[in-house]
PDB file of N, CA and C in Angstrom:
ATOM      1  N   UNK A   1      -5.245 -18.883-165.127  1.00  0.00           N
ATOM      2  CA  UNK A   1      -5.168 -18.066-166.332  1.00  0.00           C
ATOM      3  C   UNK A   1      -5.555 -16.627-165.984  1.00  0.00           C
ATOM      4  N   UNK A   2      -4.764 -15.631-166.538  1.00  0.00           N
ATOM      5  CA  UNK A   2      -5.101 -14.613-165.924  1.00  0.00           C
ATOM      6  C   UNK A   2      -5.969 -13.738-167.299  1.00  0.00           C
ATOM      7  N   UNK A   3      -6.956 -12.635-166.954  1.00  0.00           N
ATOM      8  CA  UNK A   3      -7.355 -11.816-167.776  1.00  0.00           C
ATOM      9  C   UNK A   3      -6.764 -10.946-168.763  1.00  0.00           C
ATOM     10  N   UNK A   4      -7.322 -11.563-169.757  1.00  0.00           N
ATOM     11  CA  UNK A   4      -6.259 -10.322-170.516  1.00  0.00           C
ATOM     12  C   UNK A   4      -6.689  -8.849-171.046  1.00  0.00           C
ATOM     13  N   UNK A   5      -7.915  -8.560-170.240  1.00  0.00           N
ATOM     14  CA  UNK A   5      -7.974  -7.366-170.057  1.00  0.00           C
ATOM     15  C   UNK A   5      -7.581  -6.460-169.206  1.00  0.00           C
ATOM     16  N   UNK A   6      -6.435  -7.396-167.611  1.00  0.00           N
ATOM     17  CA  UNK A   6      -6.275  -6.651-167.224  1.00  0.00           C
ATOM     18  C   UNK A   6      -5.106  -6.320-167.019  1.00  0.00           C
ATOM     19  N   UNK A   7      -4.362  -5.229-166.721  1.00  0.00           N
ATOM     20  CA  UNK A   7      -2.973  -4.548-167.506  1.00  0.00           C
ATOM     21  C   UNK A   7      -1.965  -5.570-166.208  1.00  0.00           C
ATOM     22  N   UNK A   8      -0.734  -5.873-166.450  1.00  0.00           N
ATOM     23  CA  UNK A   8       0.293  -6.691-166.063  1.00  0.00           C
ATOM     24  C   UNK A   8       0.309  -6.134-164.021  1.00  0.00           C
ATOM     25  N   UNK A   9       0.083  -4.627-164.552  1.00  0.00           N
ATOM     26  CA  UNK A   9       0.403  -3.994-162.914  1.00  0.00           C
ATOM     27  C   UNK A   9      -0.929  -4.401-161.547  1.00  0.00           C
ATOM     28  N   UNK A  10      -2.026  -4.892-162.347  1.00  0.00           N
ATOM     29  CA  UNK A  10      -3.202  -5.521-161.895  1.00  0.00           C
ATOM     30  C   UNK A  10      -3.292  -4.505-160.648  1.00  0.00           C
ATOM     31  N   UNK A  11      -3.901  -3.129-161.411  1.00  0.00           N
ATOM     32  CA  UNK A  11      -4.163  -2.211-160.933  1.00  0.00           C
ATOM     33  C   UNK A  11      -5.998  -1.843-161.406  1.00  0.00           C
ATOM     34  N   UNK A  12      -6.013  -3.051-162.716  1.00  0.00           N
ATOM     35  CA  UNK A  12      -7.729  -2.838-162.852  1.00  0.00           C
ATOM     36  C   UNK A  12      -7.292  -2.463-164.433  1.00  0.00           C
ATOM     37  N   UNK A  13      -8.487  -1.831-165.078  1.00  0.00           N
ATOM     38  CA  UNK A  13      -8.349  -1.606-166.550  1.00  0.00           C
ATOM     39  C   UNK A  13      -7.922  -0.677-166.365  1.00  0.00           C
ATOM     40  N   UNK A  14      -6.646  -0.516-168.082  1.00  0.00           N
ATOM     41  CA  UNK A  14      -6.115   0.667-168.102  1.00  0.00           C
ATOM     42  C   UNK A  14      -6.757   1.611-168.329  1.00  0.00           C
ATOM     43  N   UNK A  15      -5.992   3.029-168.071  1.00  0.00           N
ATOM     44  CA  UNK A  15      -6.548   4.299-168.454  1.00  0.00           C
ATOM     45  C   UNK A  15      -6.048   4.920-169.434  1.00  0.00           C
ATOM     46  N   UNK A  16      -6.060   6.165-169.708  1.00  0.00           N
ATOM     47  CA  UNK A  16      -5.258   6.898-170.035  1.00  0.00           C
ATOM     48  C   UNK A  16      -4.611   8.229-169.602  1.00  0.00           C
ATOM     49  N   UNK A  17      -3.663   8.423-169.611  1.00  0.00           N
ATOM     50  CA  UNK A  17      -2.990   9.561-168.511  1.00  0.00           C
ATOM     51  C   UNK A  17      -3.197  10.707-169.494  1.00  0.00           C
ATOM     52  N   UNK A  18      -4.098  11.736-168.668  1.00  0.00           N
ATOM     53  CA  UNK A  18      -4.105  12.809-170.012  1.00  0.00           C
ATOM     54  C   UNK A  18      -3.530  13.896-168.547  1.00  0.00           C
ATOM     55  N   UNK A  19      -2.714  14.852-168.587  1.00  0.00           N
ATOM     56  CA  UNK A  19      -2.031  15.913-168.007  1.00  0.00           C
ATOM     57  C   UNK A  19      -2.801  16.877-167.955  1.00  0.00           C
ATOM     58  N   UNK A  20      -2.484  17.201-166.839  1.00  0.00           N
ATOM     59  CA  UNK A  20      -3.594  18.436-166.062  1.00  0.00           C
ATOM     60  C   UNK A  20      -4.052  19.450-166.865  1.00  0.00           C
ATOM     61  N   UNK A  21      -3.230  20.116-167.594  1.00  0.00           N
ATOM     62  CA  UNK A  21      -3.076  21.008-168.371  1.00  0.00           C
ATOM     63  C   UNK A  21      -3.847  20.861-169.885  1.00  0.00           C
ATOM     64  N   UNK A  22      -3.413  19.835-170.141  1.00  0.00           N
ATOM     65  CA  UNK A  22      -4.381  19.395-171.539  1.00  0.00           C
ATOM     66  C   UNK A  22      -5.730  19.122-170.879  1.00  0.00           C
ATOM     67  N   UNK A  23      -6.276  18.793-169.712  1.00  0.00           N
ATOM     68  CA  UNK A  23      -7.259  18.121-169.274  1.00  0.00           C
ATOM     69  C   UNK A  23      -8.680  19.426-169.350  1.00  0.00           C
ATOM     70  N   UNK A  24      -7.626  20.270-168.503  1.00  0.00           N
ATOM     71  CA  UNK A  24      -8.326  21.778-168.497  1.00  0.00           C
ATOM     72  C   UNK A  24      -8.968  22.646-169.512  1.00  0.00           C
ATOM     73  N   UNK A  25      -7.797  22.432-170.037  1.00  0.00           N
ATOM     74  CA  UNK A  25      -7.873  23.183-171.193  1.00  0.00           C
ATOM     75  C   UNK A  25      -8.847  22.915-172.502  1.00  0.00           C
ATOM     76  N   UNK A  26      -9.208  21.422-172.247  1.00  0.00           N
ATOM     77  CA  UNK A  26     -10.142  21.008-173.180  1.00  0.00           C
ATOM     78  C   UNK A  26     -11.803  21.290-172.551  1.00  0.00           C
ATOM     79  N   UNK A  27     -11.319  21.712-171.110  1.00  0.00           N
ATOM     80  CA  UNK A  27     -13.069  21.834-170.297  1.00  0.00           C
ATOM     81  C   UNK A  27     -12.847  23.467-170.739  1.00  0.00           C
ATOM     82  N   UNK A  28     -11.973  23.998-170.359  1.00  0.00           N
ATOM     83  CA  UNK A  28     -11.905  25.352-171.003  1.00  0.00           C
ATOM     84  C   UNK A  28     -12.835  25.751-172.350  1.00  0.00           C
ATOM     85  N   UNK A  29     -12.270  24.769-173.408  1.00  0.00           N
ATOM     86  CA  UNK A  29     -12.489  25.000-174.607  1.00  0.00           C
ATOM     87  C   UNK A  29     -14.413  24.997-174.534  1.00  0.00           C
ATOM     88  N   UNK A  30     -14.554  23.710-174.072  1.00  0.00           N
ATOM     89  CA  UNK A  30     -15.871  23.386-173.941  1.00  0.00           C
ATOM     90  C   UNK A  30     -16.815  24.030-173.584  1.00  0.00           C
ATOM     91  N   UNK A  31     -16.531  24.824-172.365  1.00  0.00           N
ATOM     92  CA  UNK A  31     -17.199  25.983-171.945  1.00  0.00           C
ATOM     93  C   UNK A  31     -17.228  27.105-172.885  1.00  0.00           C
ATOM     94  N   UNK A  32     -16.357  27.477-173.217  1.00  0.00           N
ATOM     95  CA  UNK A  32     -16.442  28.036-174.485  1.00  0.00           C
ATOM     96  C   UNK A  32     -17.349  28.657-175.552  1.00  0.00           C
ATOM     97  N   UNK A  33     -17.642  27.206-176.005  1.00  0.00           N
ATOM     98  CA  UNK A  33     -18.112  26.338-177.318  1.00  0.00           C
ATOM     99  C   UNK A  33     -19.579  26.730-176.653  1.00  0.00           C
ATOM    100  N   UNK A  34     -19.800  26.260-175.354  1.00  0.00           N
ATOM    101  CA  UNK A  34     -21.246  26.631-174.787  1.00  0.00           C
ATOM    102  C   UNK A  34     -21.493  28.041-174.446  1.00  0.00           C
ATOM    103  N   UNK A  35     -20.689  28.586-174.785  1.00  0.00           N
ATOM    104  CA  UNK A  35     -21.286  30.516-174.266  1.00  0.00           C
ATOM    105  C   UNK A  35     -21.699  30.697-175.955  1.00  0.00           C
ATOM    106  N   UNK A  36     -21.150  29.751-176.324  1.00  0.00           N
ATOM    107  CA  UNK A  36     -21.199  30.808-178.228  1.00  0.00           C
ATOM    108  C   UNK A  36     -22.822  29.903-178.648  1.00  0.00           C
ATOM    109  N   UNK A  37     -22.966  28.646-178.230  1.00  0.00           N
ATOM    110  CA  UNK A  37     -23.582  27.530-179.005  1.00  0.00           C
ATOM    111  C   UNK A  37     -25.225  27.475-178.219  1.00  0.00           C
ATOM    112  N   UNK A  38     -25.190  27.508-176.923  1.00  0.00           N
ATOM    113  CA  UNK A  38     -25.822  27.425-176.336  1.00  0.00           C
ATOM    114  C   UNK A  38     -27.356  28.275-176.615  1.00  0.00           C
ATOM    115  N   UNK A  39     -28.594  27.976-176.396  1.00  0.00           N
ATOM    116  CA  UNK A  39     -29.699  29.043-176.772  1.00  0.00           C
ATOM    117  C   UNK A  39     -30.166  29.410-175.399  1.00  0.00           C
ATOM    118  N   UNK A  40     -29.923  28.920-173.988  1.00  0.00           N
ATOM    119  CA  UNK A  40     -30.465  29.111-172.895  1.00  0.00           C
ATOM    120  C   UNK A  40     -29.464  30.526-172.469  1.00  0.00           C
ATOM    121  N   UNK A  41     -29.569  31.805-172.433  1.00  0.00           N
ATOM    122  CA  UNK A  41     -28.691  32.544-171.513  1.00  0.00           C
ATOM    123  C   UNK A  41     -27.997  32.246-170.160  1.00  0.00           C
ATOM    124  N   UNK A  42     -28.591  31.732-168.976  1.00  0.00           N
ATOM    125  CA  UNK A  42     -28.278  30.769-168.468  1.00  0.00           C
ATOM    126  C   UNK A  42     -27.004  30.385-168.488  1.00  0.00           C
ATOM    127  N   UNK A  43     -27.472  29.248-169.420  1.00  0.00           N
ATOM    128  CA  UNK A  43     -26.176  28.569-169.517  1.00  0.00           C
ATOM    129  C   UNK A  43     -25.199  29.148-170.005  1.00  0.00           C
ATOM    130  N   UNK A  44     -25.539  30.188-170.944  1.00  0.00           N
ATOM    131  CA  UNK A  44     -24.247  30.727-171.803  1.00  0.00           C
ATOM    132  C   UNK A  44     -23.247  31.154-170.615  1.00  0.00           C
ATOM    133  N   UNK A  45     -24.734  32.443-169.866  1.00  0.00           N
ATOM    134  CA  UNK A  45     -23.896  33.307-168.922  1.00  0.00           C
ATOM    135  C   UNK A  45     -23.019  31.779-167.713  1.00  0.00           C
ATOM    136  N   UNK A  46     -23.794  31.090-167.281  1.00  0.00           N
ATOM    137  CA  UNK A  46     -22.637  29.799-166.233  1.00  0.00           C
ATOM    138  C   UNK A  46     -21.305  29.353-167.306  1.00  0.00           C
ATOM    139  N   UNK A  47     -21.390  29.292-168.347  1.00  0.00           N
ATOM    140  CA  UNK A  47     -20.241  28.415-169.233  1.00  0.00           C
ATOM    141  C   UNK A  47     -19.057  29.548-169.339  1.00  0.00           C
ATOM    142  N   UNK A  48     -19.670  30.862-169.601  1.00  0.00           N
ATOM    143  CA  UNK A  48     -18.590  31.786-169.532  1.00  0.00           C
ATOM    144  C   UNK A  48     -17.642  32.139-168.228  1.00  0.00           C
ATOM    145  N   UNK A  49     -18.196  32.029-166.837  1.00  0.00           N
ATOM    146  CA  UNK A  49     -17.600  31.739-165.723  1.00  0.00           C
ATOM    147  C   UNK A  49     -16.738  30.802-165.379  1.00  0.00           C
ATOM    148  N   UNK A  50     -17.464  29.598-166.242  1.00  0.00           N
ATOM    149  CA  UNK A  50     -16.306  28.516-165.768  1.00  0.00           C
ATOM    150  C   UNK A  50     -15.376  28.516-167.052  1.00  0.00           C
ATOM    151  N   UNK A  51     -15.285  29.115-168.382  1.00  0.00           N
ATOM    152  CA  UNK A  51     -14.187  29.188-168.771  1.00  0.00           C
ATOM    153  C   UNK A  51     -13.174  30.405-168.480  1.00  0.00           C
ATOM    154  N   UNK A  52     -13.821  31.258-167.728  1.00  0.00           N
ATOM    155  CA  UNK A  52     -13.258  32.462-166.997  1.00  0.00           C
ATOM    156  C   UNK A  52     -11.930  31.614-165.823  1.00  0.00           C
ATOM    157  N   UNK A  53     -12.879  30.708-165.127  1.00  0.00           N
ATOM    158  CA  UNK A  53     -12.250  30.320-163.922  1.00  0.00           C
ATOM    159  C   UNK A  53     -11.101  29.600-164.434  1.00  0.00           C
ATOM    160  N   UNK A  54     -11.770  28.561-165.393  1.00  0.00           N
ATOM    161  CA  UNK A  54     -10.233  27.797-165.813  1.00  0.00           C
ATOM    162  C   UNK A  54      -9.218  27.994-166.145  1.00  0.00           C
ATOM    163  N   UNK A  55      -9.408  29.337-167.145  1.00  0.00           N
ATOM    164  CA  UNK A  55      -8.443  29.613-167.602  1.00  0.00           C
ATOM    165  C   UNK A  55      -7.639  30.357-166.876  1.00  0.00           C
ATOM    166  N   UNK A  56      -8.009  31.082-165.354  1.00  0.00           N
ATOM    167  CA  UNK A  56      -7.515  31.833-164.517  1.00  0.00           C
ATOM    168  C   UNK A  56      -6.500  30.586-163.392  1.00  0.00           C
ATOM    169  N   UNK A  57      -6.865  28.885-163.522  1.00  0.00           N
ATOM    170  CA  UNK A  57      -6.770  28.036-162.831  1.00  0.00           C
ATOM    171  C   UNK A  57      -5.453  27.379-163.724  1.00  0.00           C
ATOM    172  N   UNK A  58      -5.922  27.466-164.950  1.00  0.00           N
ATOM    173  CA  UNK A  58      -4.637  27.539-165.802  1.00  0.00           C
ATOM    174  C   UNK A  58      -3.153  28.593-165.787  1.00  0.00           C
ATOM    175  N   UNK A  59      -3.679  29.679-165.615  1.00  0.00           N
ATOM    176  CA  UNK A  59      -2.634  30.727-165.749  1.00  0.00           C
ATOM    177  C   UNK A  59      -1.721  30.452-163.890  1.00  0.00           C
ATOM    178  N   UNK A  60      -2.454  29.951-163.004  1.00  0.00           N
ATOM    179  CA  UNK A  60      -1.628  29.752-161.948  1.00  0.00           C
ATOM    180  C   UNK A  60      -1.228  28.536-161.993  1.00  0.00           C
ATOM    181  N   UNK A  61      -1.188  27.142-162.517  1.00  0.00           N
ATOM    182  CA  UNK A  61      -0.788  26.484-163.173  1.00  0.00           C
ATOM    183  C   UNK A  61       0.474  26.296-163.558  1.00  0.00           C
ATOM    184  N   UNK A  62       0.352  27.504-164.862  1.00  0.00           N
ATOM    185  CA  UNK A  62       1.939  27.673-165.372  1.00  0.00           C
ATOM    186  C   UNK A  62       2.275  28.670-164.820  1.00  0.00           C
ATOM    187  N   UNK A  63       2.264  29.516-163.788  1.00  0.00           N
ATOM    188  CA  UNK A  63       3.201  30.010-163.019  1.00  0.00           C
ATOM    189  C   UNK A  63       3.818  29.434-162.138  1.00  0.00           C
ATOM    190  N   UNK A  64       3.240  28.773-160.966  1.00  0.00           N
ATOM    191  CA  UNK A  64       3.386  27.501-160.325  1.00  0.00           C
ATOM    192  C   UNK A  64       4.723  27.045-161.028  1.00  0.00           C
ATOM    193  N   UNK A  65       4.195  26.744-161.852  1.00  0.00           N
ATOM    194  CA  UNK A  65       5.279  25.759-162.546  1.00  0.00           C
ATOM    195  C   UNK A  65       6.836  26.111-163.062  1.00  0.00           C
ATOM    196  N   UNK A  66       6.572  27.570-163.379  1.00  0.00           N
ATOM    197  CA  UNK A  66       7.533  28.418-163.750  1.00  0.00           C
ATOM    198  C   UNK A  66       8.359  28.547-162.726  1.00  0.00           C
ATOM    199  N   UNK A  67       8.068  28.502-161.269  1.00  0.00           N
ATOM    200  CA  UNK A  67       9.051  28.941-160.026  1.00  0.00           C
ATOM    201  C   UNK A  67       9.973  28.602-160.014  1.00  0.00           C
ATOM    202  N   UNK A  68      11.258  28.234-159.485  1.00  0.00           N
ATOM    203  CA  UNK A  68      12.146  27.311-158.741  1.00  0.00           C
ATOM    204  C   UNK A  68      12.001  27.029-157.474  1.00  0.00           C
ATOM    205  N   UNK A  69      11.939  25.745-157.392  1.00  0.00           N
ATOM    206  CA  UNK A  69      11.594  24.816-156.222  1.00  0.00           C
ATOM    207  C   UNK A  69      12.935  24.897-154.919  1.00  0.00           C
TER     208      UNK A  69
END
């Protein structure tokens, strides 16, 4: 009898496929949320870097993507 938690391809439990781009973009956001929310400067000032970076990690991303191969 096989598990029926585990998916037919018996690759282990499923996941969910979330795309690079949405993936980012939600750590983006997050960082964000922590430069505005945050009370430690610190952290504000680290959260603003890494939504600096992402979104700079994003913008080559969709250029990348824009090329012809």
């Amino acid at each position: 009898m096989t598990d029926p938690r585990t998916p037919p391809s018996g690759k282990g439990p499923g996941r969910a496929r979330v795309p690079t781009e949405a993936l980012l973009s939600a750590v983006r956001d997050a960082a964000e949320r922590l430069t505005r929310f945050s009370r430690d400067p610190e952290v504000r000032r680290e959260a603003a870097h890494v939504a600096q970076a992402v979104g700079r990690l994003l913008d080559a991303i969709r250029r990348a993507a824009e090329r012809p191969k």
